[in-house]
N, C-alpha and C. Protein backbone atom coordinates (compact mmCIF):
# COMPACT_ATOMS: atom_id res chain seq x y z
N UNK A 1 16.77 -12.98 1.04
CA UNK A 1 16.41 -11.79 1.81
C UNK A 1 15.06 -11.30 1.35
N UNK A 2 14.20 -10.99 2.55
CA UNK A 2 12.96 -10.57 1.61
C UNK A 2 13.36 -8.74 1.39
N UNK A 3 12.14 -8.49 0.13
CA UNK A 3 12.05 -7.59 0.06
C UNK A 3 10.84 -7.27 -0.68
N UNK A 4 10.43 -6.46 -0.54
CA UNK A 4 8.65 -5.73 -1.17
C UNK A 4 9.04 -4.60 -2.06
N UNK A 5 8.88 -4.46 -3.27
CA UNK A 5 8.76 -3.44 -4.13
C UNK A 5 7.28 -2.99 -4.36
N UNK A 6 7.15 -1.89 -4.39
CA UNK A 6 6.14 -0.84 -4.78
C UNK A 6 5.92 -0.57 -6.77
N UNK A 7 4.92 -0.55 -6.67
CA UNK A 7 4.87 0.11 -8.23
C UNK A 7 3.30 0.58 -8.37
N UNK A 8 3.06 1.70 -9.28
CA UNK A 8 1.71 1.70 -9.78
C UNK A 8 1.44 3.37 -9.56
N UNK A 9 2.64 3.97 -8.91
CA UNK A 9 2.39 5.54 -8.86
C UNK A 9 2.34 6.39 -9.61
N UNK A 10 2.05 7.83 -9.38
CA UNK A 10 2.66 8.83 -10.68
C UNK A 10 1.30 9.50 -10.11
N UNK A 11 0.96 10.73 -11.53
CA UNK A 11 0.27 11.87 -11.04
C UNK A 11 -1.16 11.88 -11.29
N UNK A 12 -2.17 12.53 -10.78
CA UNK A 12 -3.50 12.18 -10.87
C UNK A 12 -4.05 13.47 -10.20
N UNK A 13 -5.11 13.29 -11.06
CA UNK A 13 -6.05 14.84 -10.91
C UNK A 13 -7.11 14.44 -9.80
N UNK A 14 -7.41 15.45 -8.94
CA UNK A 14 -8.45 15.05 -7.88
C UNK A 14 -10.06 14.36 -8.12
N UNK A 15 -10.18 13.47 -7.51
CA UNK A 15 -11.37 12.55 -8.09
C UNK A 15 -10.92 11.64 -8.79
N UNK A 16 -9.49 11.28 -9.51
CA UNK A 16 -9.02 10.35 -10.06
C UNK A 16 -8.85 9.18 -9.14
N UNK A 17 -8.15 8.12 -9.55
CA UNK A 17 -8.10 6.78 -9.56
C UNK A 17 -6.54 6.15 -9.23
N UNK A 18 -5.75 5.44 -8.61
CA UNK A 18 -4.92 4.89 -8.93
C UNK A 18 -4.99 3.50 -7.98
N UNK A 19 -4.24 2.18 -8.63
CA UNK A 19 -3.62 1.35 -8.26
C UNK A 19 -2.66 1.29 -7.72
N UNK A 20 -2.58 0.83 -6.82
CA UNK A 20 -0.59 0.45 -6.61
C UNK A 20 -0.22 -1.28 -6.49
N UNK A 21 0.72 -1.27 -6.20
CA UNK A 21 0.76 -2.51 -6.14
C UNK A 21 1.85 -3.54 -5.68
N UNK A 22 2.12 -4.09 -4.19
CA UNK A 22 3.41 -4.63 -4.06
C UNK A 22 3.42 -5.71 -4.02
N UNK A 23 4.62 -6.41 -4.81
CA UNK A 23 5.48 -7.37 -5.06
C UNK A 23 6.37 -8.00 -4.29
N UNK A 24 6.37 -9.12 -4.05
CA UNK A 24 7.36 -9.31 -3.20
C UNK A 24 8.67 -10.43 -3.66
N UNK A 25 9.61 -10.25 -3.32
CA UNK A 25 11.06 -11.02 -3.46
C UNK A 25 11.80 -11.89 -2.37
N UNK A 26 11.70 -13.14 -2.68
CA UNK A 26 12.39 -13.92 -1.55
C UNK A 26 11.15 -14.41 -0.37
N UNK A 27 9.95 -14.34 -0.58
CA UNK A 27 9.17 -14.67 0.53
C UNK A 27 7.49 -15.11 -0.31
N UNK A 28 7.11 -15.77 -0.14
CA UNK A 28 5.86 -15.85 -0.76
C UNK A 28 4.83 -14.55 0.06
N UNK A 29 4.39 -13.81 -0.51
CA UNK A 29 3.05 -12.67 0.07
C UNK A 29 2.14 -13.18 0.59
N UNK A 30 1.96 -14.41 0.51
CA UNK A 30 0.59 -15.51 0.85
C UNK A 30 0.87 -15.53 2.37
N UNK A 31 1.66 -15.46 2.77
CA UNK A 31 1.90 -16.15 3.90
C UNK A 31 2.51 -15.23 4.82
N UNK A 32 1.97 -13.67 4.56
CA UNK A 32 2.29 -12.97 5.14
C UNK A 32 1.46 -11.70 5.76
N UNK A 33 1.03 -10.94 6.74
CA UNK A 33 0.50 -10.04 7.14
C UNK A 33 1.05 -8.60 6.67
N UNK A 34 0.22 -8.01 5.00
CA UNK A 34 0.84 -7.04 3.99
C UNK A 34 0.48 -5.66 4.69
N UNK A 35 0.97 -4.79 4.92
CA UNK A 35 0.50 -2.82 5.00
C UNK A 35 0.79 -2.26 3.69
N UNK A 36 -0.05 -1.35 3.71
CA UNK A 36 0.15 -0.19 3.20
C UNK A 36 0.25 1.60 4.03
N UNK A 37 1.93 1.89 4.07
CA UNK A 37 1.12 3.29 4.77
C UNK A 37 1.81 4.19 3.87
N UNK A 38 1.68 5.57 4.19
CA UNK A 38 2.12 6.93 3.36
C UNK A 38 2.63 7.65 4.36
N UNK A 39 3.48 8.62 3.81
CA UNK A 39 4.01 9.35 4.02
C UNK A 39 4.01 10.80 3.34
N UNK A 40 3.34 12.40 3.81
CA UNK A 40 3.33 13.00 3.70
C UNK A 40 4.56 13.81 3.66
N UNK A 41 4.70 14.78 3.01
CA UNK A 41 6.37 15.84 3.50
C UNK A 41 5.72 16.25 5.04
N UNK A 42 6.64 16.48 5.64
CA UNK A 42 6.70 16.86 7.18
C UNK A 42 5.68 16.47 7.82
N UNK A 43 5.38 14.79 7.69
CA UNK A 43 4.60 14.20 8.24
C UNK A 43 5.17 13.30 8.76
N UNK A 44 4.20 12.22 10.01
CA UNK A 44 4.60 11.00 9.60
C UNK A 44 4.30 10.09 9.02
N UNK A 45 5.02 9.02 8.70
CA UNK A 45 4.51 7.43 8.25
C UNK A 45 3.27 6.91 8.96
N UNK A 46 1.93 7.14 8.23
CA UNK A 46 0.77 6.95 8.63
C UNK A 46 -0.12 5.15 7.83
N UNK A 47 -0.24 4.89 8.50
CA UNK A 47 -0.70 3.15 8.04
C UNK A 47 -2.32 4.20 7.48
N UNK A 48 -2.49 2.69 6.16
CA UNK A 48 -3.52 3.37 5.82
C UNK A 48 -4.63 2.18 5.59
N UNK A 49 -3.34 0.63 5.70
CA UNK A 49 -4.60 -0.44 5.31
C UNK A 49 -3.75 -1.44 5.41
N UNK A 50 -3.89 -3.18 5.89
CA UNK A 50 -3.31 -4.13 6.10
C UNK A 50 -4.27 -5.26 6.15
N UNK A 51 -3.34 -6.29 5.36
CA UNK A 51 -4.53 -7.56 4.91
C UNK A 51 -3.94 -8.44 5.13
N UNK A 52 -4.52 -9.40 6.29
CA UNK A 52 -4.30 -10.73 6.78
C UNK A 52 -3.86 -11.69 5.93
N UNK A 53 -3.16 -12.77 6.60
CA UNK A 53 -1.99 -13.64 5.80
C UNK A 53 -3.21 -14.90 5.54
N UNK A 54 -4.01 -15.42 6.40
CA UNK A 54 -4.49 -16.54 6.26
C UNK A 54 -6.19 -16.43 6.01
N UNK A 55 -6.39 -15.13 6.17
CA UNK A 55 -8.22 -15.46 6.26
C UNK A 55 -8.46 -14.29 5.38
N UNK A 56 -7.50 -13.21 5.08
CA UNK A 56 -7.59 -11.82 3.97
C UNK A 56 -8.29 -10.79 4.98
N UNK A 57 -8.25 -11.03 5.96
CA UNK A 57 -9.14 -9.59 6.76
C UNK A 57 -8.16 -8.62 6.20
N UNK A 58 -9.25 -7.69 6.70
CA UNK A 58 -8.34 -6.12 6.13
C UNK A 58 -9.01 -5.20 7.31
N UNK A 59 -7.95 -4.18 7.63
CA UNK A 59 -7.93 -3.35 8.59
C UNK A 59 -7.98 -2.10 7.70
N UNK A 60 -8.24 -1.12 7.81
CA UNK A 60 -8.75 0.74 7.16
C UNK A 60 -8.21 1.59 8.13
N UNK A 61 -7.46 2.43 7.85
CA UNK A 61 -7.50 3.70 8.11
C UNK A 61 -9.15 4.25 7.96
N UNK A 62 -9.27 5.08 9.22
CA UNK A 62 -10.72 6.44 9.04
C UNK A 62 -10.47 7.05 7.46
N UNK A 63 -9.48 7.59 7.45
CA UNK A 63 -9.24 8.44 6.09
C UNK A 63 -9.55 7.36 4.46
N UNK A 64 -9.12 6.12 5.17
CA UNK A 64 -8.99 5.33 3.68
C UNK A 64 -10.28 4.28 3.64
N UNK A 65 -11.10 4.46 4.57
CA UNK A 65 -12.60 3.88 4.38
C UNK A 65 -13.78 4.22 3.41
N UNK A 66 -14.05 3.61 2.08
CA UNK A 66 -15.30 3.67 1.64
C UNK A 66 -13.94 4.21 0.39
N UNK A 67 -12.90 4.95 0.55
CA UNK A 67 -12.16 4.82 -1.05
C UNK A 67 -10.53 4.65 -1.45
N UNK A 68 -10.12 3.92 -0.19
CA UNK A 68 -9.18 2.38 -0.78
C UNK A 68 -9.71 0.80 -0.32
N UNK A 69 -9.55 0.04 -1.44
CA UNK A 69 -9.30 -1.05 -0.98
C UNK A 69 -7.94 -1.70 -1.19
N UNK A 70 -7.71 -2.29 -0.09
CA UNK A 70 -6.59 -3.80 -0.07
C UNK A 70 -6.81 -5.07 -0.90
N UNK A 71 -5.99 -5.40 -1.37
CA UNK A 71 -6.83 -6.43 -1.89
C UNK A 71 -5.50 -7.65 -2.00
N UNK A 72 -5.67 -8.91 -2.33
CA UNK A 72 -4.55 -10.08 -2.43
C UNK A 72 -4.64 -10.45 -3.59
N UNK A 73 -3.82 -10.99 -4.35
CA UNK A 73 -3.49 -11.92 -5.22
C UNK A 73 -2.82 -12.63 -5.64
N UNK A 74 -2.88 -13.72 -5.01
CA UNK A 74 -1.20 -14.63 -4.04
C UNK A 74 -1.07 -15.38 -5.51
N UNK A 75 -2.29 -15.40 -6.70
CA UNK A 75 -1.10 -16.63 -7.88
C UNK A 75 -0.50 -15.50 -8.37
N UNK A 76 -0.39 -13.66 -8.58
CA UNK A 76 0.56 -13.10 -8.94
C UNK A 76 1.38 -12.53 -7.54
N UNK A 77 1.11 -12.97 -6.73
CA UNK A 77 1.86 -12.93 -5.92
C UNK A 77 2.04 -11.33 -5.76
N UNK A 78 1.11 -10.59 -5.53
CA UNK A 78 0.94 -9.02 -5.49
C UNK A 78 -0.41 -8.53 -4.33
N UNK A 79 0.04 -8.01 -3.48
CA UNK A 79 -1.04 -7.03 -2.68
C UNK A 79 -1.32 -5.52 -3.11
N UNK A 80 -2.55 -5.56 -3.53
CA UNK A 80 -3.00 -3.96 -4.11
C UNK A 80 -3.53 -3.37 -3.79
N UNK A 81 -3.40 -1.95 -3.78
CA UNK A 81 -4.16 -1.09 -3.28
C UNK A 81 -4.92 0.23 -4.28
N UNK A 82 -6.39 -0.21 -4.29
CA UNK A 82 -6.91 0.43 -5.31
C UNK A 82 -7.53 1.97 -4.49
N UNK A 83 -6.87 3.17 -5.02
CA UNK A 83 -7.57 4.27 -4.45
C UNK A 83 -8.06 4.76 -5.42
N UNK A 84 -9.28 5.20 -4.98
CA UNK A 84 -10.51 6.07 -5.98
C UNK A 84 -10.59 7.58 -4.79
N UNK A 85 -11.68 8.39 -5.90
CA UNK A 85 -11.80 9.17 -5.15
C UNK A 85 -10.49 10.34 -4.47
N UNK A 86 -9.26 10.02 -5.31
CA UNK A 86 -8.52 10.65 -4.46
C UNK A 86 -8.08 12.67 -4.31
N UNK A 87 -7.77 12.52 -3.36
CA UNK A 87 -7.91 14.45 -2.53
C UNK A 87 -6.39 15.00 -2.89
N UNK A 88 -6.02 15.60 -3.02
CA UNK A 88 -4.32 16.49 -3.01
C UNK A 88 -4.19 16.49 -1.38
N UNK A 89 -4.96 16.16 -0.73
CA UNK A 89 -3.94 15.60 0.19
C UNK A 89 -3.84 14.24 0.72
N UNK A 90 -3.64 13.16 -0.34
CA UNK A 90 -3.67 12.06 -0.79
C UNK A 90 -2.11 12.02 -0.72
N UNK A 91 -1.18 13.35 -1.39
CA UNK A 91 -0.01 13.41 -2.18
C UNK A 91 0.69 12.69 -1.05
N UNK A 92 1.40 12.15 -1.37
CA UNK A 92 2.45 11.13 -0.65
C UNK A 92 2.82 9.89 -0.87
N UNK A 93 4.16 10.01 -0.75
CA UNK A 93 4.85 8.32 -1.16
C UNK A 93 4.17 7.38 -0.44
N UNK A 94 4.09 6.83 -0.96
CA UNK A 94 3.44 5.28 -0.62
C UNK A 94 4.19 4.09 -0.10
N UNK A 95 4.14 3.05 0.48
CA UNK A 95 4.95 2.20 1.06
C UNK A 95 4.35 0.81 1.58
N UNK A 96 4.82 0.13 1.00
CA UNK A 96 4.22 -1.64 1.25
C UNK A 96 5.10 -1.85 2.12
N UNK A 97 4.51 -2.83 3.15
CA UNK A 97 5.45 -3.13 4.72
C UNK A 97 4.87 -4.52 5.20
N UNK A 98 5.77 -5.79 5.24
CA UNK A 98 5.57 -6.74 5.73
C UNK A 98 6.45 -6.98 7.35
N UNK A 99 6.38 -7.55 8.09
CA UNK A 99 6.99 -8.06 9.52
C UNK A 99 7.34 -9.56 9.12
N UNK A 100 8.81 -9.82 9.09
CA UNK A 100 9.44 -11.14 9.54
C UNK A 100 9.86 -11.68 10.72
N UNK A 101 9.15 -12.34 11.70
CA UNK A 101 10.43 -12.88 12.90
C UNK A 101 10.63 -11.16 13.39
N UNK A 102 9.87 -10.41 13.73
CA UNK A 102 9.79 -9.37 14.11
C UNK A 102 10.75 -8.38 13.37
N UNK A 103 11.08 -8.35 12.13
CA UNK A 103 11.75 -7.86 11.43
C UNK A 103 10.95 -6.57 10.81
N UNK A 104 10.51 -5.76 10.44
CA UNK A 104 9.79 -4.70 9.48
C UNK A 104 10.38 -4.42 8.26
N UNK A 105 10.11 -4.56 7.14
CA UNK A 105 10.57 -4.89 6.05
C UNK A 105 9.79 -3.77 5.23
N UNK A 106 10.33 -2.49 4.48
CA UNK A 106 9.85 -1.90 3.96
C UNK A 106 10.56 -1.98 2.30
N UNK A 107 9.11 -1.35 1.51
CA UNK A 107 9.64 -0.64 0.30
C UNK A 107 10.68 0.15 0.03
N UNK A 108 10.71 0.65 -1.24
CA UNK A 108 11.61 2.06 -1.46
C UNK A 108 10.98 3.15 -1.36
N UNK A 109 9.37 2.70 -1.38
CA UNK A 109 8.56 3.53 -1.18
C UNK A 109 8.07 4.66 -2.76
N UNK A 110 6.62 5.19 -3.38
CA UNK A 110 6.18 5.39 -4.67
C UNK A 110 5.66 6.35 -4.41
N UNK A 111 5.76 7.21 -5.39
CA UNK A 111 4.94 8.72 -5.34
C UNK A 111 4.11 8.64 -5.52
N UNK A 112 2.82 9.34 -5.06
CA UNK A 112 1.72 9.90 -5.14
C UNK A 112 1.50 11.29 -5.30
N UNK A 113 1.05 11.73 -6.63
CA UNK A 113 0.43 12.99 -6.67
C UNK A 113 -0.82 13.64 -7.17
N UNK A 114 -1.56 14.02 -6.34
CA UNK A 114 -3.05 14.08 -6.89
C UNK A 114 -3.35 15.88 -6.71
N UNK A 115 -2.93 16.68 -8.41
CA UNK A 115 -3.05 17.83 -8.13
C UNK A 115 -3.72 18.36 -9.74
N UNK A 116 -4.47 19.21 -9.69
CA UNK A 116 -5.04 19.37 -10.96
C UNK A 116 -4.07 20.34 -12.05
């Protein structure tokens, strides 16, 4: 069964830095079309960045242009997402999301908190 775990969250002061980083179980990541989106409280599930299975393109959110990148690294077998620069209203769980056979396959999903 596949499944994508999240890791790399926790709390951060504005202008700080974090990694995240998903993992995947039962499916090689290489060979797959990875997201990243968030989720605000009384928001919705907003995509923020997604990186191609065979050539690494990467797609941006407006909001996440110029300070996240996507990034691959299929021999640890991990898609990351490096945010700099980040705002308090950044704050929100985070969530790695692959598609199987039209399946949507999410995280458990990782906190984000960026408050001084």
């Amino acid at each position: 069964q596949l499944q994508v775990v999240e890791s790399g969250g926790g709390l951060v002061h504005p202008g700080g830095s974090l990694r995240l980083s998903c993992a995947a179980s039962g499916f090689s990541l290489s060979s797959y079309v990875i997201g990243w989106f968030r989720q605000a409280p009384g928001k919705e599930r907003a995509g923020i960045a997604c990186i191609g299975a065979k050539n690494n393109s990467t797609v941006y959110a407006n909001f996440a242009k110029g300070r996240f990148t996507i990034s691959r690294d299929n021999d640890k077998s991990l898609v990351s997402l490096q945010m700099n620069s980040l705002k308090p209203e950044d704050t929100a769980t985070y969530y790695c999301n692959t598609i199987s056979k039209g399946v949507p396959y999410w995280g458990q999903g990782i906190q984000v908190t960026v408050s001084s």
